[in-house]
C-alpha atoms as a PDB file:
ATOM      1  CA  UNK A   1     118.870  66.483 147.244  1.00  0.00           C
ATOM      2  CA  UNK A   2     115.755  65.876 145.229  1.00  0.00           C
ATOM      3  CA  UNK A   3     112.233  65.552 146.833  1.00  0.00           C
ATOM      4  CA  UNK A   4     110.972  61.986 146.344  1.00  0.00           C
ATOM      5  CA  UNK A   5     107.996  61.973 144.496  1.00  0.00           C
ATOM      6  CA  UNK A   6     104.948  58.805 144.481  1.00  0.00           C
ATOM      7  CA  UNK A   7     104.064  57.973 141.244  1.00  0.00           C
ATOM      8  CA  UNK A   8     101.091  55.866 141.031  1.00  0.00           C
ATOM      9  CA  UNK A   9     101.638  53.179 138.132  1.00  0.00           C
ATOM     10  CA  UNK A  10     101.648  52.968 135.113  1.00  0.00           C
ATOM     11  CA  UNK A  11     103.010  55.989 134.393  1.00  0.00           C
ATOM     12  CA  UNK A  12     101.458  58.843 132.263  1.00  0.00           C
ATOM     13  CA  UNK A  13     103.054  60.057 129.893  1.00  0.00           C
ATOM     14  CA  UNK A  14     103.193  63.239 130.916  1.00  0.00           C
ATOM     15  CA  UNK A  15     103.928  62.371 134.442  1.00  0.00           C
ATOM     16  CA  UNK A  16     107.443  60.527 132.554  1.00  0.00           C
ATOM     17  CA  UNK A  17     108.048  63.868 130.902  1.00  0.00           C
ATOM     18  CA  UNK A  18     107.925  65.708 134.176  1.00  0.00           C
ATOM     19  CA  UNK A  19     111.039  63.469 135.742  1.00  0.00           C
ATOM     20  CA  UNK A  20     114.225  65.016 135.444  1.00  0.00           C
ATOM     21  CA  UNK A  21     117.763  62.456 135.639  1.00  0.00           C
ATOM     22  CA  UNK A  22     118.357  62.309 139.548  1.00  0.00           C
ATOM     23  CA  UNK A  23     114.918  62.715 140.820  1.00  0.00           C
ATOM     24  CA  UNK A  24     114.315  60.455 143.482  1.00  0.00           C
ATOM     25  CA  UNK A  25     110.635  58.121 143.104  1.00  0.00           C
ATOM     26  CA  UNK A  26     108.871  55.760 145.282  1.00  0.00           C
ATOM     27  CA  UNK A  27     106.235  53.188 143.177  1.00  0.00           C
ATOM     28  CA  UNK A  28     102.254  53.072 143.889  1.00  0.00           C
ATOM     29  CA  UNK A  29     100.248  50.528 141.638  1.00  0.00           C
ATOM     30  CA  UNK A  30     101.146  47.543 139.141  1.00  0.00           C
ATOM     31  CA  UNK A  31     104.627  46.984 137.283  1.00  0.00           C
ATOM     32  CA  UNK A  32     106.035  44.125 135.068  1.00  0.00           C
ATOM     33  CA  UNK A  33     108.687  42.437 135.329  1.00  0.00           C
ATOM     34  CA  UNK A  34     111.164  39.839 134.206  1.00  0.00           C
ATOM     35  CA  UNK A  35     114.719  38.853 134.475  1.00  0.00           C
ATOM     36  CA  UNK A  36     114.706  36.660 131.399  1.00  0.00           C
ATOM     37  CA  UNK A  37     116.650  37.331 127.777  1.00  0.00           C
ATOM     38  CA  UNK A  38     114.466  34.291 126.526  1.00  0.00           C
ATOM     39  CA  UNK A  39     111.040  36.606 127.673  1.00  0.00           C
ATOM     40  CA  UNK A  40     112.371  39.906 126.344  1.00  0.00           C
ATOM     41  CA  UNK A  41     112.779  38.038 123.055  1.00  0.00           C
ATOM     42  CA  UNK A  42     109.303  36.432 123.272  1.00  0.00           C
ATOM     43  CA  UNK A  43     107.729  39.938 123.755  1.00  0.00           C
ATOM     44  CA  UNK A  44     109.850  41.340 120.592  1.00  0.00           C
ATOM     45  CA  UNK A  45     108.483  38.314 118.450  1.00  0.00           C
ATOM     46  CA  UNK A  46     105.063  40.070 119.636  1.00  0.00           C
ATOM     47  CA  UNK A  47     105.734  42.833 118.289  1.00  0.00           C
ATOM     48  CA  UNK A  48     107.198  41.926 115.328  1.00  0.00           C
ATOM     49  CA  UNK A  49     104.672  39.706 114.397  1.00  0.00           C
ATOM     50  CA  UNK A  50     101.932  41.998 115.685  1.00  0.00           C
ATOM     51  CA  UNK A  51     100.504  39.446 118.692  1.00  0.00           C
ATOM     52  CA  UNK A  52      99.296  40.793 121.997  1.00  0.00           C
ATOM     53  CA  UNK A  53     101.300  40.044 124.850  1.00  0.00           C
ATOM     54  CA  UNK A  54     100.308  38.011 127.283  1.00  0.00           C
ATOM     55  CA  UNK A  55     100.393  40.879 129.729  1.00  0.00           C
ATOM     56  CA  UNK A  56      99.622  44.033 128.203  1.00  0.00           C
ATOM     57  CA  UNK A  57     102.414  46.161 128.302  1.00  0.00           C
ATOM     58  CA  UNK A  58     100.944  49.247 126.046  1.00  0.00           C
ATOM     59  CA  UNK A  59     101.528  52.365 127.892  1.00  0.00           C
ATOM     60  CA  UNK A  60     103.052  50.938 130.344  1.00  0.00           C
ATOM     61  CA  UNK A  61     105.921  49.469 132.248  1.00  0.00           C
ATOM     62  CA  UNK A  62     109.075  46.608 131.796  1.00  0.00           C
ATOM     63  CA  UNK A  63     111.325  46.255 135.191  1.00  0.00           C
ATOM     64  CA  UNK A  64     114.093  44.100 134.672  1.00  0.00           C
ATOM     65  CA  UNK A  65     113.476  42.467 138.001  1.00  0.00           C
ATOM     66  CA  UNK A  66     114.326  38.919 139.126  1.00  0.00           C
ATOM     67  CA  UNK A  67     112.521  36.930 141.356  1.00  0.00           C
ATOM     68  CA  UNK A  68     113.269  34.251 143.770  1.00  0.00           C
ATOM     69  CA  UNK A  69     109.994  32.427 143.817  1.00  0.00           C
ATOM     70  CA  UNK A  70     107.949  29.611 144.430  1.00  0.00           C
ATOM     71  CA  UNK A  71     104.499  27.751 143.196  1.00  0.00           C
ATOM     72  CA  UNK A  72     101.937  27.609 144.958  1.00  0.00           C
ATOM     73  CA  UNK A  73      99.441  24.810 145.491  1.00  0.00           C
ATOM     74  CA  UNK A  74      96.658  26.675 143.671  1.00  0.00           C
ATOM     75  CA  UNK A  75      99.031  26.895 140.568  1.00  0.00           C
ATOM     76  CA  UNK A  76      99.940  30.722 141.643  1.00  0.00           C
ATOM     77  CA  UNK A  77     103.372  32.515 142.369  1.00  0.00           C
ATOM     78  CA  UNK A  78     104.508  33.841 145.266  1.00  0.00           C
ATOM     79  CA  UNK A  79     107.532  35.655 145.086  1.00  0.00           C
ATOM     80  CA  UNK A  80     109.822  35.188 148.206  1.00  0.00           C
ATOM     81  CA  UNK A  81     112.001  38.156 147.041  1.00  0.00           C
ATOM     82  CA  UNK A  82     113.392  40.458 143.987  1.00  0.00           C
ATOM     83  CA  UNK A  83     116.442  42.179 143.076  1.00  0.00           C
ATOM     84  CA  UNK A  84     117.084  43.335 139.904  1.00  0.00           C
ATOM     85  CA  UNK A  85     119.320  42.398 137.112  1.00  0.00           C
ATOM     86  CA  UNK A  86     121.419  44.512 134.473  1.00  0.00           C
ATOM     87  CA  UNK A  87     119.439  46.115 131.807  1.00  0.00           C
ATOM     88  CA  UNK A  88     122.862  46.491 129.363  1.00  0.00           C
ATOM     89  CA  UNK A  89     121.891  42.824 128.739  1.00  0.00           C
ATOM     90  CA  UNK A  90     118.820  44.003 126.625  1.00  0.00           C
ATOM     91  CA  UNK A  91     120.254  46.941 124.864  1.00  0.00           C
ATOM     92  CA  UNK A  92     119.722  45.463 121.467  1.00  0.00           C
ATOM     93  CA  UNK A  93     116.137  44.640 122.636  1.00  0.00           C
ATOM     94  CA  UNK A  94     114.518  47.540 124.427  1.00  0.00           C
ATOM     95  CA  UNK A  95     114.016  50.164 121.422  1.00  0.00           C
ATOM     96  CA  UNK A  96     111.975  48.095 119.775  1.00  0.00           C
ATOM     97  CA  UNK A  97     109.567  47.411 123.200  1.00  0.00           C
ATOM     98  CA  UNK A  98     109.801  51.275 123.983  1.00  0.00           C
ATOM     99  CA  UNK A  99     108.575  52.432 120.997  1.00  0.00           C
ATOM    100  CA  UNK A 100     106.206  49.656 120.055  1.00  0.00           C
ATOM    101  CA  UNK A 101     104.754  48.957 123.511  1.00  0.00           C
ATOM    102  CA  UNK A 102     104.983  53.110 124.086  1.00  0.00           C
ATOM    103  CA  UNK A 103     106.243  52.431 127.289  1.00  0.00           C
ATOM    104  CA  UNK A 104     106.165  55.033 129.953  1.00  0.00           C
ATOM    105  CA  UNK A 105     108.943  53.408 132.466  1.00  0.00           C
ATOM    106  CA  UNK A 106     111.806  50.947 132.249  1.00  0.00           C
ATOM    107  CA  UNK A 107     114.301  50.124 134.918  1.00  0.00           C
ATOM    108  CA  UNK A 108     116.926  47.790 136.215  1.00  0.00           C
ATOM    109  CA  UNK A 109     120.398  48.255 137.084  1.00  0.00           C
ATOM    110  CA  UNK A 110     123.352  49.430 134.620  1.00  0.00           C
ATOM    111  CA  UNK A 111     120.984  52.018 132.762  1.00  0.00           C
ATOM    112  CA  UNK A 112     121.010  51.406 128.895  1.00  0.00           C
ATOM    113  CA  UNK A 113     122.537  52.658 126.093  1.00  0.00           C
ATOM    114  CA  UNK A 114     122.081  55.253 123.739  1.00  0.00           C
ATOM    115  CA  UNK A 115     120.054  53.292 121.342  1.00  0.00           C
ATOM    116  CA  UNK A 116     117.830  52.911 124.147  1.00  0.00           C
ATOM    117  CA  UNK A 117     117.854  56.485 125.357  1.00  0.00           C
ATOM    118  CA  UNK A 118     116.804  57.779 121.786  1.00  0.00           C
ATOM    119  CA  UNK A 119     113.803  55.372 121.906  1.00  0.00           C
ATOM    120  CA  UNK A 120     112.760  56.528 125.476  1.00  0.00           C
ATOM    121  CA  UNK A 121     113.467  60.471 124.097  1.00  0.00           C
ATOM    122  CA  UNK A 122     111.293  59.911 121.421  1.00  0.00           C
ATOM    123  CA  UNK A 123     108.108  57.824 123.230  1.00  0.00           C
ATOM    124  CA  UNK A 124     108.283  59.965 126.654  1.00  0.00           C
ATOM    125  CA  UNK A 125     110.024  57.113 128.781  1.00  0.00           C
ATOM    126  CA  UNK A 126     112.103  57.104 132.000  1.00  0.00           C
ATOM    127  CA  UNK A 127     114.971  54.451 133.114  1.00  0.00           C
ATOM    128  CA  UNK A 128     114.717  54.025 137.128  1.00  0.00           C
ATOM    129  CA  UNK A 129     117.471  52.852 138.488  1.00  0.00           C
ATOM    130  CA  UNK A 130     117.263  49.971 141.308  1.00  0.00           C
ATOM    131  CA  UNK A 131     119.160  49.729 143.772  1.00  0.00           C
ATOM    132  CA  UNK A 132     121.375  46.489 143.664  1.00  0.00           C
ATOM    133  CA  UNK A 133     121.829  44.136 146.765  1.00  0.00           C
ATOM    134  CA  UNK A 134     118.252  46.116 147.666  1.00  0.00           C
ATOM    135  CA  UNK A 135     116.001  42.742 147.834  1.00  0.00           C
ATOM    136  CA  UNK A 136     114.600  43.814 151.060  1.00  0.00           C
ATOM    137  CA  UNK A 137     113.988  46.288 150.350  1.00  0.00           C
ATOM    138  CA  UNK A 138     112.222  46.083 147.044  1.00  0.00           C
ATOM    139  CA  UNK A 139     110.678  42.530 148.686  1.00  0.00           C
ATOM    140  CA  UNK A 140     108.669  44.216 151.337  1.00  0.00           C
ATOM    141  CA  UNK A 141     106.978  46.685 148.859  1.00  0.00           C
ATOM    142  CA  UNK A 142     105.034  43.962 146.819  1.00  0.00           C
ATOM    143  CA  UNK A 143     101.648  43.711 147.896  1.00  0.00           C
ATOM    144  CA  UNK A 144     100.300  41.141 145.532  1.00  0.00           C
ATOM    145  CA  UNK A 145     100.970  39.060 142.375  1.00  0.00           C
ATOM    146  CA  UNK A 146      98.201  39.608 140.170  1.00  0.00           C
ATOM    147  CA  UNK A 147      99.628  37.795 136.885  1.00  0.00           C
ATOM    148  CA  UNK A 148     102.207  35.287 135.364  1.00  0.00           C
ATOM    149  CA  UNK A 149     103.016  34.769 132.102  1.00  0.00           C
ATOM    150  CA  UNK A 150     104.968  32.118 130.400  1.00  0.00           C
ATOM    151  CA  UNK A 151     105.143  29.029 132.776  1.00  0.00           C
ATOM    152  CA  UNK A 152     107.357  26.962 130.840  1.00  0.00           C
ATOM    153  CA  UNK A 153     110.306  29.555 132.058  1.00  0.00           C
ATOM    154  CA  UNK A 154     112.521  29.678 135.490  1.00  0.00           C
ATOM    155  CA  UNK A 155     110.325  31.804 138.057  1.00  0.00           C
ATOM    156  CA  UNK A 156     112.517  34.657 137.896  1.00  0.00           C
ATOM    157  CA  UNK A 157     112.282  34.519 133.731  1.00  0.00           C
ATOM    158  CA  UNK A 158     108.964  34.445 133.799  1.00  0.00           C
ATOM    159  CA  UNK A 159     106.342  37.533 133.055  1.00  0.00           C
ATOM    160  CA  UNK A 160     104.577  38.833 136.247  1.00  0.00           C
ATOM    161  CA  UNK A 161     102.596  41.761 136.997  1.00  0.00           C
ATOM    162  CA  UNK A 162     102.757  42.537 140.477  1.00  0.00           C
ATOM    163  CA  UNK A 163     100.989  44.885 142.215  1.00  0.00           C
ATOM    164  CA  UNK A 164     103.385  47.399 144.747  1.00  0.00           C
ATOM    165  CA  UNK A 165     103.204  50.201 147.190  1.00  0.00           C
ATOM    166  CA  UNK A 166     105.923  52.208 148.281  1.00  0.00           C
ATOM    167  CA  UNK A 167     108.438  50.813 145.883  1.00  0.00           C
ATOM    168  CA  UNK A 168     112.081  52.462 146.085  1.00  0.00           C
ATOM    169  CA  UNK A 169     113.325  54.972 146.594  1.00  0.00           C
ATOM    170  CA  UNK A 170     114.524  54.684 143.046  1.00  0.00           C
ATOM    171  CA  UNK A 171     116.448  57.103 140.488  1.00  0.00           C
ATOM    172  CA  UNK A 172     115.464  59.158 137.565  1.00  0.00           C
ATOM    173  CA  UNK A 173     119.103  57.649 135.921  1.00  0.00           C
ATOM    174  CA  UNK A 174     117.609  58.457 132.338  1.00  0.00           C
ATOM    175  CA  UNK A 175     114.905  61.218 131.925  1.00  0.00           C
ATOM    176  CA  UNK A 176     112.470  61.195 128.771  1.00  0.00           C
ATOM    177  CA  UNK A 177     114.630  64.055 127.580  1.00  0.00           C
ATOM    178  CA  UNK A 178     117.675  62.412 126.864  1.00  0.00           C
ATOM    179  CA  UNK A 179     119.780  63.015 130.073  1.00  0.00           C
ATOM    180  CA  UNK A 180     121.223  60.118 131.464  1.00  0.00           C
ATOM    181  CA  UNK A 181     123.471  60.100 134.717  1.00  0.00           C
ATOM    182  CA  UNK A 182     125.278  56.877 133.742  1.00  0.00           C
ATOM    183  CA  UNK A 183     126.680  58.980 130.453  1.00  0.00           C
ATOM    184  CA  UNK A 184     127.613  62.087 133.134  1.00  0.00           C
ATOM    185  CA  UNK A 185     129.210  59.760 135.258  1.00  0.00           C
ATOM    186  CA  UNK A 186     131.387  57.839 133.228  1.00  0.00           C
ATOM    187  CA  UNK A 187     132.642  61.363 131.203  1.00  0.00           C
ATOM    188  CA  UNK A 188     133.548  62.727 134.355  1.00  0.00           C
ATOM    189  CA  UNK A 189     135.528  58.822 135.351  1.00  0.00           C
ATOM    190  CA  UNK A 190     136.964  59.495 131.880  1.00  0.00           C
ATOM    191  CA  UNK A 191     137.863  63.106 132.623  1.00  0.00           C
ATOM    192  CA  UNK A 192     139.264  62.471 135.788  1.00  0.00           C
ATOM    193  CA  UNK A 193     141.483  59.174 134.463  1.00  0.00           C
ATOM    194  CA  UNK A 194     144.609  61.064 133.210  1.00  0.00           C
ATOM    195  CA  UNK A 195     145.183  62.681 136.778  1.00  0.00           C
ATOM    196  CA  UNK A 196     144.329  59.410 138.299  1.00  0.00           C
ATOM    197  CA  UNK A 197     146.882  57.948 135.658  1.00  0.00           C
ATOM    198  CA  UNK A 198     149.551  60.657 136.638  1.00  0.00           C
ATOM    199  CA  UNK A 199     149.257  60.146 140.117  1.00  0.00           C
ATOM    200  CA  UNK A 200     149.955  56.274 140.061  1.00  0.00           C
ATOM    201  CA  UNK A 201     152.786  56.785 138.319  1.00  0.00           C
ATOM    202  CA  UNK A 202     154.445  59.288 140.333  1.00  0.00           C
ATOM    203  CA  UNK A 203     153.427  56.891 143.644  1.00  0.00           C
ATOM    204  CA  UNK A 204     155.298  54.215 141.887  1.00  0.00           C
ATOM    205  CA  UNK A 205     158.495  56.819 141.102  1.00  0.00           C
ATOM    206  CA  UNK A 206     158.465  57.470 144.339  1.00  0.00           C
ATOM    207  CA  UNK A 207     157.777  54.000 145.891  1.00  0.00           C
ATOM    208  CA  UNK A 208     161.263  52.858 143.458  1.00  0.00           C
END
């Protein structure tokens, strides 16, 4: 089992590098996150159209986090929990944000695809990997919200930098070198399905 590691965020870039797929990290510092398609496409059209976001995201970090939150009375957030959501949903998204942004550290649930992996090979980026159903969890390491961005969205769509200690333990699921364990686990599922396959049908023989 791999020693778990604190990594103070952001992320250097060299720090990134240093993560091998299946090292185990807990989170020290400030993240950002958002659950929202509608936000990832905002921060694209940045990009694109060369506009600073309105949370700087250069050299740094994009969870795909929700949040179950609520206003407060002196027009802040306070998020009551967060889980997070599936990354697969941005896979046509995220190179662009990697390599723009030169992002150090992206994470979710569901890992991404290879489009996504190439982008993080090339900038020095890491996918952690959540751990779904963990709201608790994840909940009780959030210290403080120290920004929101666009207001007009749900609470959980919105852009918020929050600041965390102890966050995880979370998984190295793609390293900045290319390795992913999502692609090693589903070519061992695919390895394994004729046996799987054979053995079904012989139950069912048998069974008749």
């Amino acid at each position: 089992m791999s020693s778990l590691r604190t990594i103070r965020m952001p992320m250097s870039r060299e720090e990134a590098r240093s993560l091998r797929a299946g090292d185990m990290v807990l989170l020290d510092g400030e993240i950002v996150i958002t659950a929202g398609l509608p936000t990832v496409q905002r921060l694209v059209a940045c990009a694109e159209e060369g506009r600073e976001p309105p949370i700087p995201l250069a050299g740094g970090s994009l969870m795909h986090l929700g949040s179950y939150s609520r206003d407060t009375a002196e027009g802040g957030l306070e998020v009551l929990y967060m889980n997070p959501t599936t990354s697969t949903r941005f896979n046509a998204l995220m190179p662009r944000l990697i390599r723009h942004f030169g992002l150090t550290a992206v994470g979710g649930k569901g890992g991404l695809d290879a489009g996504c992996v190439e982008a993080m090979r090339e900038v020095g980026c890491v996918y952690l990997s959540f751990l779904g159903g963990g709201a608790p969890l994840h909940s009780a390491a959030i210290e403080a919200v120290r920004e929101v961005a666009y207001p007009d969205l749900v609470a959980h769509y919105r852009l918020v930098r929050l600041a965390v200690r102890g966050l995880g333990p979370l998984t190295v699921g793609i390293d900045a070198h290319g390795n992913s364990l999502f692609d090693s686990l589903r070519h061992d599922a695919e390895a394994r399905m004729p046996e799987i396959l054979a053995r079904l049908a012989a139950d069912r023989a048998g069974a008749g």
